[in-house]
C-alpha atoms as a PDB file:
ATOM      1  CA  UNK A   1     -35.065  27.351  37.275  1.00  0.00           C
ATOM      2  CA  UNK A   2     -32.777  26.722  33.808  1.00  0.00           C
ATOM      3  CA  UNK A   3     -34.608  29.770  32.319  1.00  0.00           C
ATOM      4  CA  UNK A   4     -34.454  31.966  35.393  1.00  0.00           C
ATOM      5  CA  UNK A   5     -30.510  30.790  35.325  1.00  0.00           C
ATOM      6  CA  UNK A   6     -30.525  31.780  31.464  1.00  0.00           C
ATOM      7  CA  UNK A   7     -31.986  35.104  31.951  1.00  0.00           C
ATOM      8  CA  UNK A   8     -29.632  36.093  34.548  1.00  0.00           C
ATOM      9  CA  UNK A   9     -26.910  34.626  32.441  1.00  0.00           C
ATOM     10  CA  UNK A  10     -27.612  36.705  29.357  1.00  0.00           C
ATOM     11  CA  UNK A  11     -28.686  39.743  31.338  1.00  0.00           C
ATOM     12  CA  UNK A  12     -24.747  39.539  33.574  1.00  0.00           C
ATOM     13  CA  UNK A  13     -22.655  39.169  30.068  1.00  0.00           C
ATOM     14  CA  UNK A  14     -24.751  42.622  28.481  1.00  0.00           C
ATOM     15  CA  UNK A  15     -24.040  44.307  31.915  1.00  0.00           C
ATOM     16  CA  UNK A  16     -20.289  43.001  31.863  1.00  0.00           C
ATOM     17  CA  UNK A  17     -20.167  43.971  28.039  1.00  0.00           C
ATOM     18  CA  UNK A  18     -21.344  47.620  28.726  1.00  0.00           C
ATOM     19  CA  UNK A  19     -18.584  47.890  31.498  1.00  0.00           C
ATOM     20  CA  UNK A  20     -16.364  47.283  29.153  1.00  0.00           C
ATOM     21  CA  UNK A  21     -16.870  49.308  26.515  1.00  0.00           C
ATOM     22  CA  UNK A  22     -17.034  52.514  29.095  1.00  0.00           C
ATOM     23  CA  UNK A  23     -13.648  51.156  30.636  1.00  0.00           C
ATOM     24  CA  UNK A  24     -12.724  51.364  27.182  1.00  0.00           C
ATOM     25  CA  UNK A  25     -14.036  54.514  25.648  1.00  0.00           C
ATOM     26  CA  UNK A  26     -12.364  56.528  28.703  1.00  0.00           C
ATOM     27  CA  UNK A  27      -8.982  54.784  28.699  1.00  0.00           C
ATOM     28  CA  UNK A  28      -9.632  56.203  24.681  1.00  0.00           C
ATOM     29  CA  UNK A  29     -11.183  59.689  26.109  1.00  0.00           C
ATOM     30  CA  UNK A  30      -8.019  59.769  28.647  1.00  0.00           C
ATOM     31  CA  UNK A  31      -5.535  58.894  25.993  1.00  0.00           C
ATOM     32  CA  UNK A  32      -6.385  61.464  23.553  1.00  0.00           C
ATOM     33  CA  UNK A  33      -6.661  64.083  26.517  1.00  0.00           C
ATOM     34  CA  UNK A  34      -3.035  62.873  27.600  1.00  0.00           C
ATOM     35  CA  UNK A  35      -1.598  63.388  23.629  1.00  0.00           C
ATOM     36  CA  UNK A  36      -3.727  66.866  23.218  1.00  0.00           C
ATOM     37  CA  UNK A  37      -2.026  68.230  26.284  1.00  0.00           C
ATOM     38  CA  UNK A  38       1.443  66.482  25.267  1.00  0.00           C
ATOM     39  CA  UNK A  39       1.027  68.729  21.612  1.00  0.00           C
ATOM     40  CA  UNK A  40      -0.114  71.995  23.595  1.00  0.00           C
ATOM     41  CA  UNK A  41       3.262  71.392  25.703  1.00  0.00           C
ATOM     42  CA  UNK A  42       5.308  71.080  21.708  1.00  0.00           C
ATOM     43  CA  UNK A  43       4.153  73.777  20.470  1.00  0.00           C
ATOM     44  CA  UNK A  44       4.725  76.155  23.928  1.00  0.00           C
ATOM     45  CA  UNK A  45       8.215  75.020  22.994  1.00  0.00           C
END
């Protein structure tokens, strides 16, 4: 049962880590988006 609980441990934190790093990487992708359309709107100026 411990290694069963272990397993499913390990295999939950590499899931939660993954969701993280996407959540990340598009707040990132979004970010630069937001500032490459804020420059485009500058220069229009």
């Amino acid at each position: 049962m411990t290694e069963y609980s272990l397993a499913r441990y390990t295999i939950e934190m590499l899931f939660i880590k993954k969701l993280n790093e996407c959540a990340w990487w598009k707040f990132r992708e979004r970010k630069g988006i937001y500032n490459w359309r804020r420059e485009k709107l500058n220069k229009l100026k």
